[in-house]
C-alpha atoms as a PDB file:
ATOM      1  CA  UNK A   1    -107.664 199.785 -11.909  1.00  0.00           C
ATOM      2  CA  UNK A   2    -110.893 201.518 -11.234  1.00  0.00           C
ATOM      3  CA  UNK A   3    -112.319 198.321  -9.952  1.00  0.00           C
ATOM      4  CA  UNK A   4    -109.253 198.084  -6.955  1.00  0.00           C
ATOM      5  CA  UNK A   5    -110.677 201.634  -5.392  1.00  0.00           C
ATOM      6  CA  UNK A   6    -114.341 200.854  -5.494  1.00  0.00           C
ATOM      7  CA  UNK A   7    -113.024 197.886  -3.311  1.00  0.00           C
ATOM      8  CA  UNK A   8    -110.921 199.839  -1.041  1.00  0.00           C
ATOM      9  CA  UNK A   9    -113.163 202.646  -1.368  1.00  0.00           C
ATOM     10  CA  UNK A  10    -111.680 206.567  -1.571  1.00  0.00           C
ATOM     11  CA  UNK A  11    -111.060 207.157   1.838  1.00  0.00           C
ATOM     12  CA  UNK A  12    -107.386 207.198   2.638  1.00  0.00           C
ATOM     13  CA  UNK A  13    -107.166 210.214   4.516  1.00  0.00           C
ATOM     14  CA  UNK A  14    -104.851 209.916   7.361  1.00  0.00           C
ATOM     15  CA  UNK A  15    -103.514 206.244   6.426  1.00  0.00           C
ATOM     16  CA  UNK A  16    -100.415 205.817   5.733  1.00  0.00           C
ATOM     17  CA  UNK A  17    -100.003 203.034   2.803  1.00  0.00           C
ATOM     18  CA  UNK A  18     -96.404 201.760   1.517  1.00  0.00           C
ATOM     19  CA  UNK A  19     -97.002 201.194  -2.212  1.00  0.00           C
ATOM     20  CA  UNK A  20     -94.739 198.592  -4.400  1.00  0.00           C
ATOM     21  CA  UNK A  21     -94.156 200.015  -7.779  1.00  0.00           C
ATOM     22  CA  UNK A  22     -93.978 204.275  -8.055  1.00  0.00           C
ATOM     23  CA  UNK A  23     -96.507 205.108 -10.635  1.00  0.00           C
ATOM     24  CA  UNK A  24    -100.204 206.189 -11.396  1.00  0.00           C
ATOM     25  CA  UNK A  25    -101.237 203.888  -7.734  1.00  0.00           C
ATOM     26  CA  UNK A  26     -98.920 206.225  -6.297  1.00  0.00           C
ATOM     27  CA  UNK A  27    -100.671 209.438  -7.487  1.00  0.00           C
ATOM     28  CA  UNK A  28    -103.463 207.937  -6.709  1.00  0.00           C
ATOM     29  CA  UNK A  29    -102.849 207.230  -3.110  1.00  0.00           C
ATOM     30  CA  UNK A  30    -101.613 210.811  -2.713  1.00  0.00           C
ATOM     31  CA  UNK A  31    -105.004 212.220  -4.459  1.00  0.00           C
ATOM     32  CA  UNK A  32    -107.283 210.278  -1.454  1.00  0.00           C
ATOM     33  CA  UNK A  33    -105.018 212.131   1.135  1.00  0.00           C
ATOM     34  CA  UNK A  34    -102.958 208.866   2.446  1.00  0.00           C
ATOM     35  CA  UNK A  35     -99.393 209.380   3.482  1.00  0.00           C
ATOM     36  CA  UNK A  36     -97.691 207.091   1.130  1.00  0.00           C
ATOM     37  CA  UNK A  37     -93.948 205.174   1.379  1.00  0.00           C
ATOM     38  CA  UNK A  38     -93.422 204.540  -2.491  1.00  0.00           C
ATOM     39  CA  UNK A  39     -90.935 201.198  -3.002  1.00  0.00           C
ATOM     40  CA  UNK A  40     -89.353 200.711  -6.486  1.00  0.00           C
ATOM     41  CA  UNK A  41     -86.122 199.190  -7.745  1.00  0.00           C
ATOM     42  CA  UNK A  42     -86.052 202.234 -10.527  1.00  0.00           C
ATOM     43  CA  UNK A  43     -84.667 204.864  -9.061  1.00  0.00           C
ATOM     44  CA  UNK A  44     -85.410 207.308 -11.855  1.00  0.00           C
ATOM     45  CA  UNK A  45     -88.904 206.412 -11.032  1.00  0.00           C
ATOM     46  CA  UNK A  46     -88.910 207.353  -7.326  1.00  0.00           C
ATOM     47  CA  UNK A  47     -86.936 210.731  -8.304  1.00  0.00           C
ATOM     48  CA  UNK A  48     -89.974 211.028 -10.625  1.00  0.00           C
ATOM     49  CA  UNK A  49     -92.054 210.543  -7.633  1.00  0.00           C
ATOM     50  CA  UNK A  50     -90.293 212.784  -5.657  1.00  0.00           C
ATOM     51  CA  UNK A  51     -90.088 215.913  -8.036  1.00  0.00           C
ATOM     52  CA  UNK A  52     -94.218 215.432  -8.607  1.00  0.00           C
ATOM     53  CA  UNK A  53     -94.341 215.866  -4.926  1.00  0.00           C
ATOM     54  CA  UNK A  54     -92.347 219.027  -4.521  1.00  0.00           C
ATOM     55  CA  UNK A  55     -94.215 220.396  -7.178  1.00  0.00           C
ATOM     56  CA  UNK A  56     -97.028 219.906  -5.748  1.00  0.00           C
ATOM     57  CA  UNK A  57     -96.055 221.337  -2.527  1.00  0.00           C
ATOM     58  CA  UNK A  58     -94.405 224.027  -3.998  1.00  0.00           C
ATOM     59  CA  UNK A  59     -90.898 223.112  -2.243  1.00  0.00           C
END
């Protein structure tokens, strides 16, 4: 995976990115500063997603 954001390169500040598939691409995305629409059939997964980002925001 480390190859895919030497490609893109790290800055993702400001963009806003819809990613397919909740999971470490979505952390990732969130980490660079983009705004990110995750998209997964699980929805455990995207509640997953979704408690990590309260967390982090303290909400």
């Amino acid at each position: 995976m480390r190859d895919v954001w030497s490609i893109l390169g790290l800055n993702f500040r400001g963009l806003k990115v819809v990613d397919f598939g909740a999971g470490e691409s979505t952390g990732r995305l969130l980490q660079l500063g983009a705004e990110v629409v995750a998209v997964d059939r699980d929805l455990e997964r995207l509640r997953e997603v979704r408690r990590l980002l309260r967390s982090r925001r303290g909400l």
